[in-house]
C-alpha atoms as a PDB file:
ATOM      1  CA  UNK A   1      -6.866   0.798  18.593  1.00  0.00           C
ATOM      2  CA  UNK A   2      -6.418  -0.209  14.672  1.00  0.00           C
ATOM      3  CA  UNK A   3      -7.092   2.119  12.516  1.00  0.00           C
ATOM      4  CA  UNK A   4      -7.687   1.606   8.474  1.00  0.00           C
ATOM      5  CA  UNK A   5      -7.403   4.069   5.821  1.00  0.00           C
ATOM      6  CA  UNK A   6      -9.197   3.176   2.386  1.00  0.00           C
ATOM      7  CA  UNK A   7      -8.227   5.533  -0.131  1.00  0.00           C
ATOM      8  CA  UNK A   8     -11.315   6.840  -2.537  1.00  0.00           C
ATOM      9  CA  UNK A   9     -10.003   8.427  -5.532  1.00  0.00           C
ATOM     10  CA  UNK A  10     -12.340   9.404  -8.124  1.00  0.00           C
ATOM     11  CA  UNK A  11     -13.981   6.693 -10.309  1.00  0.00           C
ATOM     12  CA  UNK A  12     -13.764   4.516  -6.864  1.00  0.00           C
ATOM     13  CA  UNK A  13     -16.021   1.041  -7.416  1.00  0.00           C
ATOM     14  CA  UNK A  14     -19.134   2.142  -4.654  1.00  0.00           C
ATOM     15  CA  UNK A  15     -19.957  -1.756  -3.808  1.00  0.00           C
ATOM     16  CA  UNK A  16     -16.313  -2.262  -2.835  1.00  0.00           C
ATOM     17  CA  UNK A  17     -15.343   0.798  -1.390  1.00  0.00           C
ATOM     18  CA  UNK A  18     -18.841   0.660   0.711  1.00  0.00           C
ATOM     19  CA  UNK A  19     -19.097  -2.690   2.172  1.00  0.00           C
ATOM     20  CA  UNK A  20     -15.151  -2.815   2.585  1.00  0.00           C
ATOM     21  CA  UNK A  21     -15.591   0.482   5.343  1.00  0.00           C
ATOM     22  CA  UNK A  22     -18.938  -1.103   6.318  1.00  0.00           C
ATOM     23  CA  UNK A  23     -18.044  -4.867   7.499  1.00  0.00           C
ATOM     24  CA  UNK A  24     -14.879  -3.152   9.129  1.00  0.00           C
ATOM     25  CA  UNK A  25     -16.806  -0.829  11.330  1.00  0.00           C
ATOM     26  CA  UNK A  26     -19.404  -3.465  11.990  1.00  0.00           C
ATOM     27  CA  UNK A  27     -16.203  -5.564  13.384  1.00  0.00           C
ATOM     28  CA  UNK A  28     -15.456  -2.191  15.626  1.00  0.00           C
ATOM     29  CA  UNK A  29     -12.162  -1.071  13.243  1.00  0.00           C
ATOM     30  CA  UNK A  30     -11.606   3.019  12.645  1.00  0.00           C
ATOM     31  CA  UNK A  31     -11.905   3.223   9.093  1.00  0.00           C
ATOM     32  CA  UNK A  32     -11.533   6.645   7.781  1.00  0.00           C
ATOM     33  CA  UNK A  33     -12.082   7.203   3.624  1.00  0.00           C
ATOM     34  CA  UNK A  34      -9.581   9.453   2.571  1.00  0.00           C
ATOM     35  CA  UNK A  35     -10.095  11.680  -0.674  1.00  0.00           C
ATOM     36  CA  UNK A  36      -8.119  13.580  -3.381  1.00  0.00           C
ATOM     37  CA  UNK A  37      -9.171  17.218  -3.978  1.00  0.00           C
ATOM     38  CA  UNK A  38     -13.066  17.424  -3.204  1.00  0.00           C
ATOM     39  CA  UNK A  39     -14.348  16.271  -0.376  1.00  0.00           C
ATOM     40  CA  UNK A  40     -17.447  14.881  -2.496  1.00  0.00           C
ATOM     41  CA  UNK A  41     -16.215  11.908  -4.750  1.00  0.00           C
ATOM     42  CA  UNK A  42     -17.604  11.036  -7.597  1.00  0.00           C
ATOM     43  CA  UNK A  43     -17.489   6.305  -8.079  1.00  0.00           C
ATOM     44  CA  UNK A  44     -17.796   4.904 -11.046  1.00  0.00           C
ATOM     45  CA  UNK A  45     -21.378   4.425 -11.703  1.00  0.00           C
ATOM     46  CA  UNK A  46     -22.071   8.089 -11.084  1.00  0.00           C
ATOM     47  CA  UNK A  47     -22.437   7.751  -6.548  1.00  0.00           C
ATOM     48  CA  UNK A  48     -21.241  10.170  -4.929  1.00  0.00           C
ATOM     49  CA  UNK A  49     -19.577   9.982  -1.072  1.00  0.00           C
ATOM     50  CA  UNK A  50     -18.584  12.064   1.014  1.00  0.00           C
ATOM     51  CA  UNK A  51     -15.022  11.395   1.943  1.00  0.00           C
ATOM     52  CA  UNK A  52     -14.001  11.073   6.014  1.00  0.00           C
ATOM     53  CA  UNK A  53     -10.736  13.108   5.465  1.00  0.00           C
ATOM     54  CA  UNK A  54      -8.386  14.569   2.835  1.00  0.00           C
ATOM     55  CA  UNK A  55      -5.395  12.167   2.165  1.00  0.00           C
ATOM     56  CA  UNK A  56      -2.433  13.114   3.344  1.00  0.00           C
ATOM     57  CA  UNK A  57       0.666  12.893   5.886  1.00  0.00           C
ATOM     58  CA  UNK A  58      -2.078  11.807   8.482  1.00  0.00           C
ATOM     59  CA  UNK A  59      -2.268   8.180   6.807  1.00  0.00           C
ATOM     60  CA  UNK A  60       0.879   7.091   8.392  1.00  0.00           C
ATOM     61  CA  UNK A  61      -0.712   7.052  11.943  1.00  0.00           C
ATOM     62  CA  UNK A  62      -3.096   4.096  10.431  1.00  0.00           C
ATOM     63  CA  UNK A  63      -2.211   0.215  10.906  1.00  0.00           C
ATOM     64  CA  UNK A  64      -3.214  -0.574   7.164  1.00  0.00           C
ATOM     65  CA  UNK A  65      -3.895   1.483   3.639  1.00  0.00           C
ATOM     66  CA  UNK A  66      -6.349  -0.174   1.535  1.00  0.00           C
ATOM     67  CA  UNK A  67      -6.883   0.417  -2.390  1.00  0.00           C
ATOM     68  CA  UNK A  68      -9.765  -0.559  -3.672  1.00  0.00           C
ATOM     69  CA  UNK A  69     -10.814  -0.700  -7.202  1.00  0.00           C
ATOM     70  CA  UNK A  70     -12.872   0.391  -9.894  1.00  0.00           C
ATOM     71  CA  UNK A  71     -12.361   2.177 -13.159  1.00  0.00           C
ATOM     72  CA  UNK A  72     -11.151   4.611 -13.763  1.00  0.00           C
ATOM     73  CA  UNK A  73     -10.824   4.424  -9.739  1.00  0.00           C
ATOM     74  CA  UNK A  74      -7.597   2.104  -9.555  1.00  0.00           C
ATOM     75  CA  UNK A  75      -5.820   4.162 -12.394  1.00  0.00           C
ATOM     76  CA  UNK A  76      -5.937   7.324 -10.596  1.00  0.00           C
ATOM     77  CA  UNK A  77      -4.480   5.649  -7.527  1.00  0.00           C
ATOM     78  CA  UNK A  78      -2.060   4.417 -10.155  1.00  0.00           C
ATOM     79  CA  UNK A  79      -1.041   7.560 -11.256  1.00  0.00           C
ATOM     80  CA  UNK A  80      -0.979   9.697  -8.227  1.00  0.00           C
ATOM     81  CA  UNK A  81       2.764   9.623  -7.121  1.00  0.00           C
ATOM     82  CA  UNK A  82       2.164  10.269  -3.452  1.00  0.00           C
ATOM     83  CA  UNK A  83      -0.062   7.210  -3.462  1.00  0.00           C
ATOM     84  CA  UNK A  84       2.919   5.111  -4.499  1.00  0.00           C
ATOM     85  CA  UNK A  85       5.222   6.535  -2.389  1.00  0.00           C
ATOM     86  CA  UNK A  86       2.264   5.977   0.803  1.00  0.00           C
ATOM     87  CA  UNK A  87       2.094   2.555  -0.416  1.00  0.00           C
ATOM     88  CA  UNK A  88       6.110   1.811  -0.249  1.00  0.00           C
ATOM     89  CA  UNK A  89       6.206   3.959   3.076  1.00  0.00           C
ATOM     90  CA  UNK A  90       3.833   1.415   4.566  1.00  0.00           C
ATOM     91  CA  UNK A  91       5.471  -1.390   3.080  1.00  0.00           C
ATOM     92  CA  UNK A  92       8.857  -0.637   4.428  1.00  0.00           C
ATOM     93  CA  UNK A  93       7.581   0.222   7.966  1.00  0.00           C
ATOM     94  CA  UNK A  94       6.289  -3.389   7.623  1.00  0.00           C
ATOM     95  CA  UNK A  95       2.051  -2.212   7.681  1.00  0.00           C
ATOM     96  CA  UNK A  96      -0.611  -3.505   6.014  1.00  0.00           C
ATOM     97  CA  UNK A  97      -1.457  -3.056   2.474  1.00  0.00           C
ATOM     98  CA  UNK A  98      -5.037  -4.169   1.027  1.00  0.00           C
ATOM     99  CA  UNK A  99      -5.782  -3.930  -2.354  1.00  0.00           C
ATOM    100  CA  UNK A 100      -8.781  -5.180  -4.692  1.00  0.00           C
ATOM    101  CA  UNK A 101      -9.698  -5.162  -8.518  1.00  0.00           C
ATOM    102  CA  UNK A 102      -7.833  -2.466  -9.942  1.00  0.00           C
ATOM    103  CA  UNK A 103      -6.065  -1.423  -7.154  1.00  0.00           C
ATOM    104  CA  UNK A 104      -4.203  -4.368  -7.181  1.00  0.00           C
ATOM    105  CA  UNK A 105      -2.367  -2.550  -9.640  1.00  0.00           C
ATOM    106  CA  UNK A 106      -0.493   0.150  -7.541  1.00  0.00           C
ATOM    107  CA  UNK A 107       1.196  -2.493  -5.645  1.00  0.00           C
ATOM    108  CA  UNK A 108       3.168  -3.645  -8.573  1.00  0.00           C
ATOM    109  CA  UNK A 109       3.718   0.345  -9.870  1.00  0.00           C
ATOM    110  CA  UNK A 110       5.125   0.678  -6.217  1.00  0.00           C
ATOM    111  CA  UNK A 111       7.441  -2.266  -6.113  1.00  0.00           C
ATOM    112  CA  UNK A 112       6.046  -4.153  -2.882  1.00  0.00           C
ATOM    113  CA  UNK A 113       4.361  -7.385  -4.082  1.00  0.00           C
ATOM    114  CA  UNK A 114       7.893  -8.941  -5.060  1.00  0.00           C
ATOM    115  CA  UNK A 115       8.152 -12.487  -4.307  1.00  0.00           C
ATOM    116  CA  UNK A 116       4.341 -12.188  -2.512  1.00  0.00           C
ATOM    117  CA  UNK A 117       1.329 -14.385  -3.250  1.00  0.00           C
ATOM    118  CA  UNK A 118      -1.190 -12.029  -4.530  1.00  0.00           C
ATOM    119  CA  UNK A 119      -4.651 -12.068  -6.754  1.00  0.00           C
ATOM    120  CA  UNK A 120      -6.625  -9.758  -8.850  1.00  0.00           C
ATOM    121  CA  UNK A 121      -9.210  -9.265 -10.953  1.00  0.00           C
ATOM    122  CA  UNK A 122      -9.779 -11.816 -14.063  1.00  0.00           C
ATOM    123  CA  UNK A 123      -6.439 -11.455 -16.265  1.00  0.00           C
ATOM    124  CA  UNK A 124      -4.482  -9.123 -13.862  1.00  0.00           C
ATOM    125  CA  UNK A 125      -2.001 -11.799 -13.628  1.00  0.00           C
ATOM    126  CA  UNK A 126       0.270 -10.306 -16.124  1.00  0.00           C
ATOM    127  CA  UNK A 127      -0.254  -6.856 -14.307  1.00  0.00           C
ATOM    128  CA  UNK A 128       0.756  -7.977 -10.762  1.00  0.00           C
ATOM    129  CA  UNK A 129       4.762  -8.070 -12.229  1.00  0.00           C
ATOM    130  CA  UNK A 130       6.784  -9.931  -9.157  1.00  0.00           C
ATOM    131  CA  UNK A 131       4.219 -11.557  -7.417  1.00  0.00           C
ATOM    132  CA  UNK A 132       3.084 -14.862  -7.315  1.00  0.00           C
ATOM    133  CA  UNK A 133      -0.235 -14.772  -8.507  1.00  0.00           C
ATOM    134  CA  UNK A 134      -3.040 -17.177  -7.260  1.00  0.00           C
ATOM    135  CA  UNK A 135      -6.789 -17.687  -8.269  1.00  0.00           C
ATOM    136  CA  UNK A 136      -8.109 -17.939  -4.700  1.00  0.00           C
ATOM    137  CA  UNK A 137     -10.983 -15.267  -3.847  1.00  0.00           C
ATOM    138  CA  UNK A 138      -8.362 -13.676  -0.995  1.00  0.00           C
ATOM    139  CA  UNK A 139      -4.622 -13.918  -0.731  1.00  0.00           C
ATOM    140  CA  UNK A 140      -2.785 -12.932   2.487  1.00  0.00           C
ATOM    141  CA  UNK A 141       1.155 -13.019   2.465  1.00  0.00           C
ATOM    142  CA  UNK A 142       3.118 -11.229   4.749  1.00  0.00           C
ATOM    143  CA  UNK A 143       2.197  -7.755   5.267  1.00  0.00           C
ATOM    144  CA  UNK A 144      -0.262  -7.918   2.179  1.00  0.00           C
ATOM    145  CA  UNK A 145      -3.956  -8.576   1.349  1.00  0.00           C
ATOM    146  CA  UNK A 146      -5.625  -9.165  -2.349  1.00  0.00           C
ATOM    147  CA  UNK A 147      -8.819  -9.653  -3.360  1.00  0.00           C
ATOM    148  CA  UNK A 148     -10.451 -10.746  -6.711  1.00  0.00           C
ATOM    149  CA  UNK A 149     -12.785  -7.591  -7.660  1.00  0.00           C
ATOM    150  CA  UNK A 150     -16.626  -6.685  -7.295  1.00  0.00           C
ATOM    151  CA  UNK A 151     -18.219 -10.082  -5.916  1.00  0.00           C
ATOM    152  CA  UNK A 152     -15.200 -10.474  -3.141  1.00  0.00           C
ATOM    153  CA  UNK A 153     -15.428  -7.419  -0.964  1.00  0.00           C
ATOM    154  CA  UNK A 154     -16.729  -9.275   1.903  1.00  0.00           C
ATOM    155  CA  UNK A 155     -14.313 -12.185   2.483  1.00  0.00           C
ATOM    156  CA  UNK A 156     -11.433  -8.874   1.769  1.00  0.00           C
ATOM    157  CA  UNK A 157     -13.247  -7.435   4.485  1.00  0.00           C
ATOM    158  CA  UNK A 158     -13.357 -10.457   6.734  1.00  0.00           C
ATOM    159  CA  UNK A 159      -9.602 -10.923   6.401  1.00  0.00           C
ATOM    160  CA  UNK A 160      -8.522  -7.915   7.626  1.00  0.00           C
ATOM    161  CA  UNK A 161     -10.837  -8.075  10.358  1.00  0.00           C
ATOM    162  CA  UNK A 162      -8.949 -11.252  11.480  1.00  0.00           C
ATOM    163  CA  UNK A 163      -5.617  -9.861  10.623  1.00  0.00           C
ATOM    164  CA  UNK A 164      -6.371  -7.726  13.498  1.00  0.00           C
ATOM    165  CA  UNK A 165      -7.269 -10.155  15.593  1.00  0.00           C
ATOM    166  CA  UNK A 166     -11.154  -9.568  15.255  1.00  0.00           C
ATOM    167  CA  UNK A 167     -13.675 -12.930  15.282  1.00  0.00           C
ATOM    168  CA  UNK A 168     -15.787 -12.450  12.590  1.00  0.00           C
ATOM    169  CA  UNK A 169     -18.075 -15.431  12.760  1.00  0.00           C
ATOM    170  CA  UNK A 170     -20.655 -13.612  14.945  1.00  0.00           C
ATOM    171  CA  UNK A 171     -20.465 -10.752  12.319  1.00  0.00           C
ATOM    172  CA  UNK A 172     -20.608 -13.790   9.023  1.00  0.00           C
ATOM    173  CA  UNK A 173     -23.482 -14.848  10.941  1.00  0.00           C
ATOM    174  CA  UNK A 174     -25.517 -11.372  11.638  1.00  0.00           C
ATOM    175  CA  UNK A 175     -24.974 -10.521   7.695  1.00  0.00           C
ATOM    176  CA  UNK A 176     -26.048 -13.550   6.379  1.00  0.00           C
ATOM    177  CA  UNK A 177     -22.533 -14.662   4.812  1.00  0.00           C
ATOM    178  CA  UNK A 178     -22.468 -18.268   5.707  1.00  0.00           C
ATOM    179  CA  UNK A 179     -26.303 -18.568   4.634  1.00  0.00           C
ATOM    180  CA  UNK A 180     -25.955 -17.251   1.764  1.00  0.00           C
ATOM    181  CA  UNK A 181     -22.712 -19.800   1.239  1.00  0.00           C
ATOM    182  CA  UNK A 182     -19.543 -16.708   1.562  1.00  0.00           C
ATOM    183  CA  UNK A 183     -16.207 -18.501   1.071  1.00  0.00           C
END
């Protein structure tokens, strides 16, 4: 069984955080939110969720860490050395790594997007030091996934679904994402 972690640290952006865990579980993925310090945490336009569990050694039993964004949401990822050490761990036992927005930004902090094709939110490139940075929605290279920011959570969403082998066109279909002309 995959299982996802999505890290919520406070200042978290709700829309991506939200339909990120949402579109996974509709695809039948464990995704557990993990916060830092209280269990209640506070997004960036004032929401706040209750986190699934507190972040810690436990990550390492999931298949994929994902970052998402947000201000001052991505920073405190940024800043939070056990993050960055989580994020090389799972990059040199060869798991997944998603990041969006902001939290693009702890990948280059932690040293893992060298020589990868990544993307980020608008002017990031110079942030995302050692990758190769594209303007495409969703970039998948090797054990990484990027996303764009706050309008791309659901193709993010849809990629890791298939990364895992999930068919998501039943689930594009049931949300609307096709009518409503999702890239």
């Amino acid at each position: 069984m995959v299982k996802i972690a999505v890290l919520m640290a406070e200042g978290y952006e709700e829309s991506e955080t939200l339909t990120i865990v949402d579109i996974l579980r509709r695809a039948e993925i464990t995704c557990d939110t993990f916060y830092f310090g209280e269990k209640l945490v506070k997004g960036m336009h004032g929401m706040y969720v209750e986190g699934d569990k507190a972040f810690g050694e436990e990550v390492k039993e999931y298949d994929m860490i994902v970052l998402p964004g947000g201000r001052p949401g991505g920073q405190n990822l940024k800043e939070n050395p056990e993050v960055i050490k989580m994020v090389q761990y799972f990059n040199d036992q060869n798991k997944y790594i998603g990041a969006m927005c902001s939290g693009t930004t702890v990948l280059s902090d932690a040293g893992v997007i060298e020589g990868k094709r990544v993307t980020g939110y608008t002017g990031y490139a110079e942030k995302l030091i050692g990758g190769i940075f594209e303007e495409e929605v969703v970039v998948a290279d090797q054990n990484l996934v990027t996303s764009q920011g706050p309008a791309t959570p659901y193709p993010f969403a849809y990629k890791i679904a298939e990364i895992f082998g999930k068919d998501t066109a039943v689930l594009r279909e049931r949300m609307l994402y096709n009518f409503a002309g999702g890239k």
